[in-house]
N, C-alpha and C. Protein backbone atom coordinates (compact mmCIF):
# COMPACT_ATOMS: atom_id res chain seq x y z
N UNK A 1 36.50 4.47 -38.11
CA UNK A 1 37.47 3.79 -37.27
C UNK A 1 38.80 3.75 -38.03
N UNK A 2 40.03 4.00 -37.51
CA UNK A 2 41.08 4.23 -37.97
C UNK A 2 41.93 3.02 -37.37
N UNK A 3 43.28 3.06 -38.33
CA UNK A 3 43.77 1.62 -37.40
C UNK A 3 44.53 1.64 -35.67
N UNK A 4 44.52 2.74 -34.97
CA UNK A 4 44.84 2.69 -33.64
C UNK A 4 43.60 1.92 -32.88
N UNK A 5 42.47 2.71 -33.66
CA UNK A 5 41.28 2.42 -33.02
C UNK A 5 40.48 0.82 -33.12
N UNK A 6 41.00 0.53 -34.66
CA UNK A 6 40.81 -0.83 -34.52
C UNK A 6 41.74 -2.21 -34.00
N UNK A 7 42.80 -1.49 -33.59
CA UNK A 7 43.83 -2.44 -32.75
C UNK A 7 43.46 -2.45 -31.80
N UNK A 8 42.84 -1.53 -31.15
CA UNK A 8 42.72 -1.24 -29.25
C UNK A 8 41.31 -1.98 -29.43
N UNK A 9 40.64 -1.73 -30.57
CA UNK A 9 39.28 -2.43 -30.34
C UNK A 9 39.56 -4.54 -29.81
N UNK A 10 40.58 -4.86 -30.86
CA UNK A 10 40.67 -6.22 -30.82
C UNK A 10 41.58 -6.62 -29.64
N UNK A 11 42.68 -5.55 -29.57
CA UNK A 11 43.89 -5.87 -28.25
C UNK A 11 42.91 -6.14 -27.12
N UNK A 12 41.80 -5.53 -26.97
CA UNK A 12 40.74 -4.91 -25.65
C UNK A 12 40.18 -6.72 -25.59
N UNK A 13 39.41 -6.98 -26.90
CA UNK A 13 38.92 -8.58 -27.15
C UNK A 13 39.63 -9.33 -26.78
N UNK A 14 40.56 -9.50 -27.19
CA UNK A 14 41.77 -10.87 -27.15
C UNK A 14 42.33 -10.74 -26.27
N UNK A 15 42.83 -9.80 -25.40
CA UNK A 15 43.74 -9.74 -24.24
C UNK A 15 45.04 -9.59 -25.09
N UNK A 16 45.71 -9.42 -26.14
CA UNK A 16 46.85 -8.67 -26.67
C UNK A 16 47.05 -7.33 -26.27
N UNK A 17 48.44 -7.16 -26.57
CA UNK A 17 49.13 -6.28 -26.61
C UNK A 17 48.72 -5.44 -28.10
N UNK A 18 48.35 -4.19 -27.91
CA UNK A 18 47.90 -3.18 -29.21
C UNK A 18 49.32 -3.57 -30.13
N UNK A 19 50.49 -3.46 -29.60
CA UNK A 19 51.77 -3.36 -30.59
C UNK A 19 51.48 -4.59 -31.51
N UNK A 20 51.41 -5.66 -30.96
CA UNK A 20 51.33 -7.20 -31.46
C UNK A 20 49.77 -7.10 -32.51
N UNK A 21 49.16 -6.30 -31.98
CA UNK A 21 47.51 -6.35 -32.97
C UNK A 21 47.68 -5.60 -34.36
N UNK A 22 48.48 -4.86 -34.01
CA UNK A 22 48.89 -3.78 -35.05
C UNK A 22 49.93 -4.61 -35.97
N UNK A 23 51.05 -5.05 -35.65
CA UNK A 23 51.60 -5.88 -36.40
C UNK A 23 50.74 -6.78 -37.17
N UNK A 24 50.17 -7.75 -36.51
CA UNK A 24 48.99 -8.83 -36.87
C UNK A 24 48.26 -8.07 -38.25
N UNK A 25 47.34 -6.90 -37.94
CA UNK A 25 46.69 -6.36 -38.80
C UNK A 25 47.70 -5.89 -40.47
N UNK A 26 48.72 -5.42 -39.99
CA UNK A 26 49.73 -5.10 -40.82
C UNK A 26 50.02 -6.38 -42.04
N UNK A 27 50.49 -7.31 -41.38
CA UNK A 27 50.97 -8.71 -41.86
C UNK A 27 49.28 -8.90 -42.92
N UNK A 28 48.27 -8.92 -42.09
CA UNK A 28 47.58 -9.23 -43.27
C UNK A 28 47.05 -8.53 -44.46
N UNK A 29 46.79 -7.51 -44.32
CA UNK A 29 46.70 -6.11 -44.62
C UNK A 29 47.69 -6.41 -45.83
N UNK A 30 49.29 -6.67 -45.91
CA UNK A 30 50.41 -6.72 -46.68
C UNK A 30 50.13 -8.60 -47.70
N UNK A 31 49.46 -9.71 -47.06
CA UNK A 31 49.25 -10.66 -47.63
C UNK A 31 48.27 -10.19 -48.38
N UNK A 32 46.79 -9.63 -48.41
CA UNK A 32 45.94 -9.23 -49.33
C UNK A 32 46.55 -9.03 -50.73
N UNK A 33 47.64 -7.44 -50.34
CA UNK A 33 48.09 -6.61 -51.47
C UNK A 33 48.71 -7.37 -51.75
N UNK A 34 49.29 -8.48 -51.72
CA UNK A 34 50.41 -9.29 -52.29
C UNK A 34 49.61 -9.99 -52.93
N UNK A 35 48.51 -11.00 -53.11
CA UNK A 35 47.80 -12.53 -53.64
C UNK A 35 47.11 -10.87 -54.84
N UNK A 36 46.77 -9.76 -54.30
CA UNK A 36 45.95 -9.35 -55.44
C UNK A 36 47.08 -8.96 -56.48
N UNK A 37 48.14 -8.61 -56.01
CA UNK A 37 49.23 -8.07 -57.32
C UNK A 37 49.76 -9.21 -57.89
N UNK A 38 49.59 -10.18 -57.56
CA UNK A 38 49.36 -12.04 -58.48
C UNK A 38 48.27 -12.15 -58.95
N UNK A 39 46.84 -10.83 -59.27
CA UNK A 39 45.91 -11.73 -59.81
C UNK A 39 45.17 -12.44 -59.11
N UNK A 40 45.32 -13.22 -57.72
CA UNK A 40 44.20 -13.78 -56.81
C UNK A 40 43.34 -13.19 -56.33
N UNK A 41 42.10 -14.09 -55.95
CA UNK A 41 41.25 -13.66 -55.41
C UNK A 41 41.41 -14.13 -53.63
N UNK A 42 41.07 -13.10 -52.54
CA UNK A 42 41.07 -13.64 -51.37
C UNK A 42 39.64 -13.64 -51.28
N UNK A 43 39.30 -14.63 -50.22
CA UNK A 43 37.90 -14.67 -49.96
C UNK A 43 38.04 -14.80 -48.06
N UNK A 44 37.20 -14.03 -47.66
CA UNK A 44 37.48 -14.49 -46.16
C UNK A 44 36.10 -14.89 -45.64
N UNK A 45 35.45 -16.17 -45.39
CA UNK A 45 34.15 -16.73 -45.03
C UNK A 45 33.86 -15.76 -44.15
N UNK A 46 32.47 -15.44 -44.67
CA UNK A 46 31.57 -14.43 -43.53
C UNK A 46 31.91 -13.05 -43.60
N UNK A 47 33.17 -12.63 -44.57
CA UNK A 47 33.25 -11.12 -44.52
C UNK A 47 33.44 -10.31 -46.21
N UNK A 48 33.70 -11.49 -46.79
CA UNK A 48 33.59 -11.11 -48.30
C UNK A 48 35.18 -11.29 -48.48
N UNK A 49 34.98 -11.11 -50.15
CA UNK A 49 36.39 -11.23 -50.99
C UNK A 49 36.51 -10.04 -51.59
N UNK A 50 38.43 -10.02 -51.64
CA UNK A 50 38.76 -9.11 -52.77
C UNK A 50 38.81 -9.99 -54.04
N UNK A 51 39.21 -9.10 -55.08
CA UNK A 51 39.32 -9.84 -56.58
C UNK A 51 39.91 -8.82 -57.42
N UNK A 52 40.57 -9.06 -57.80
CA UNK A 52 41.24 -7.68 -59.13
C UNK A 52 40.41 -7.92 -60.31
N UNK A 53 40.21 -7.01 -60.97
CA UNK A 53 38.93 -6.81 -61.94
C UNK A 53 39.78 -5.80 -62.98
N UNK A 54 39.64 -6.02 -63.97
CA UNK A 54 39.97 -4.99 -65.52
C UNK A 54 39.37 -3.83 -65.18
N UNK A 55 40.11 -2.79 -65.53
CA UNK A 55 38.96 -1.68 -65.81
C UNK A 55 39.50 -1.20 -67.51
N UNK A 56 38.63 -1.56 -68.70
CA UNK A 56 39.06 -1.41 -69.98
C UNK A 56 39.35 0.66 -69.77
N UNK A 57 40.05 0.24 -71.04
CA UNK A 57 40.55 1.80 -71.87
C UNK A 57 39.03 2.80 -72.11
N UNK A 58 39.07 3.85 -71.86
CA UNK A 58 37.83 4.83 -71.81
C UNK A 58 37.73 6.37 -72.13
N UNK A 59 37.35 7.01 -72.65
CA UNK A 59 37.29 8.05 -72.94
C UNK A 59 36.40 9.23 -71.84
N UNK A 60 37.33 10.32 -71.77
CA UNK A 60 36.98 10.99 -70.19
C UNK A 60 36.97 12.51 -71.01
N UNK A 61 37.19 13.22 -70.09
CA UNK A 61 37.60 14.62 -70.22
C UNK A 61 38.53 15.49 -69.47
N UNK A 62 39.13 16.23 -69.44
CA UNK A 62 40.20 17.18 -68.85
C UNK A 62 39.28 18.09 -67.63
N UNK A 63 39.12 17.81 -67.24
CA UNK A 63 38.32 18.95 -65.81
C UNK A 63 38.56 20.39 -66.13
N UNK A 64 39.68 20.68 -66.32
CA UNK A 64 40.16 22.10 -66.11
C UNK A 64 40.15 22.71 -67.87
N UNK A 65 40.05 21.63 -68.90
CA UNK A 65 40.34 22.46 -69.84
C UNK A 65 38.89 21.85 -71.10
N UNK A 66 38.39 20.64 -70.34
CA UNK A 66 37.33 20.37 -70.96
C UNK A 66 37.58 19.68 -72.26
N UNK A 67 38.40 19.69 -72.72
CA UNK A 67 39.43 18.70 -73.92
C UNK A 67 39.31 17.20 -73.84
N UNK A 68 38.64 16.44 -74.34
CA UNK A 68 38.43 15.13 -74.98
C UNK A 68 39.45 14.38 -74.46
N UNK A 69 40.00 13.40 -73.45
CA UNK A 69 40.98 12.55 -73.67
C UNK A 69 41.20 11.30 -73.46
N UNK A 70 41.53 9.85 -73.37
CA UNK A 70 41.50 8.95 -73.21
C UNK A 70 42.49 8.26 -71.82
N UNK A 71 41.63 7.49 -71.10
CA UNK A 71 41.46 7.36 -70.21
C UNK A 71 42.29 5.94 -70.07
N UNK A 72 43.45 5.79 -69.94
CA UNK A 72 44.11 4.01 -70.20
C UNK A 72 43.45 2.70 -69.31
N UNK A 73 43.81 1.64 -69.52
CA UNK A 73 43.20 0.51 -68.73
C UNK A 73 43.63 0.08 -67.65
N UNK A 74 43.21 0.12 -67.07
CA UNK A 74 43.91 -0.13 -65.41
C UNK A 74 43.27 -1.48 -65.09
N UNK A 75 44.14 -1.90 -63.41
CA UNK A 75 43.62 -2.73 -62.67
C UNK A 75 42.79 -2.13 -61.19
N UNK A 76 41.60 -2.81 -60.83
CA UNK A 76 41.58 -2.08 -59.87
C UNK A 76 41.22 -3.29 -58.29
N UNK A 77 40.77 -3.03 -57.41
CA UNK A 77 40.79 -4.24 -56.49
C UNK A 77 39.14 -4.09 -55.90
N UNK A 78 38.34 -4.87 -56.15
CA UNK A 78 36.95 -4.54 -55.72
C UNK A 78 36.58 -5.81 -54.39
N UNK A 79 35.90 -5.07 -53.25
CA UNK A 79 35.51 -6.01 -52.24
C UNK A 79 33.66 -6.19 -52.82
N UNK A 80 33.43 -7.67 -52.42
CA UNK A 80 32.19 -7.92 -52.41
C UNK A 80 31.98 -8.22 -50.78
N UNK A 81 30.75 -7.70 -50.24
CA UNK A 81 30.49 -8.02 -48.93
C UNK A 81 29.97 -9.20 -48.80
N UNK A 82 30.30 -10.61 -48.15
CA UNK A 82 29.81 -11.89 -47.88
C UNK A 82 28.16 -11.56 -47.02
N UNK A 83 27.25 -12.28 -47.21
CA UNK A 83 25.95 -12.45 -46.49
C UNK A 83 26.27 -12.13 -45.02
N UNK A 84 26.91 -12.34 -44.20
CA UNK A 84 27.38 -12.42 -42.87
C UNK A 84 27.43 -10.98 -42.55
N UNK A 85 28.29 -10.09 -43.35
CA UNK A 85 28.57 -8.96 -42.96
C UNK A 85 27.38 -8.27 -44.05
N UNK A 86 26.34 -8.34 -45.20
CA UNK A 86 25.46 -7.83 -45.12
C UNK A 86 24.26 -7.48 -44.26
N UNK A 87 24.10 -8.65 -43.55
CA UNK A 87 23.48 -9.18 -42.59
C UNK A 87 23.36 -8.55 -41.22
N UNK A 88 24.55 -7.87 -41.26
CA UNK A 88 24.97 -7.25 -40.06
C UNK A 88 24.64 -5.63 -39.84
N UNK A 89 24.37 -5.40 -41.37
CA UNK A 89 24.32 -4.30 -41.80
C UNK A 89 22.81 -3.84 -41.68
């Protein structure tokens, strides 16, 4: 499902306008990436949380040349699925 498809899915539910669902989705979509590039965790009851998580410094390899190299530490953003939406599954 792509996001046309999931606007028309909810516009269809709610009786909205797709333009207005799409915005809607947008707006939150943009609050997520914002609380996680502060470090927060969102949690949404019944569908799970994001959380930014370390990923330490690591040692990898070059694909193409097979050469030893080190891998720096990043941030990355991991969802856990809440019981609700395992459940569903």
């Amino acid at each position: 499902m792509n996001l046309s498809e999931l606007a028309q899915a909810i516009a269809t539910k709610t009786g909205s306008s797709q333009a207005d669902v799409k915005t809607t989705i947008a707006a939150v979509f943009d609050q997520i990436a914002d609380a996680a590039a502060r470090g927060e965790e969102v949690s949404i009851n019944g569908f799970g949380k994001f959380a930014v998580k370390d990923r330490p410094e690591r040692q990898g390899r070059n694909p193409s040349t097979g050469e030893a190299m080190t891998i720096a530490a990043s941030k990355k953003v991991a969802f856990t699925a809440a019981k609700g939406l395992k459940d569903k599954l």
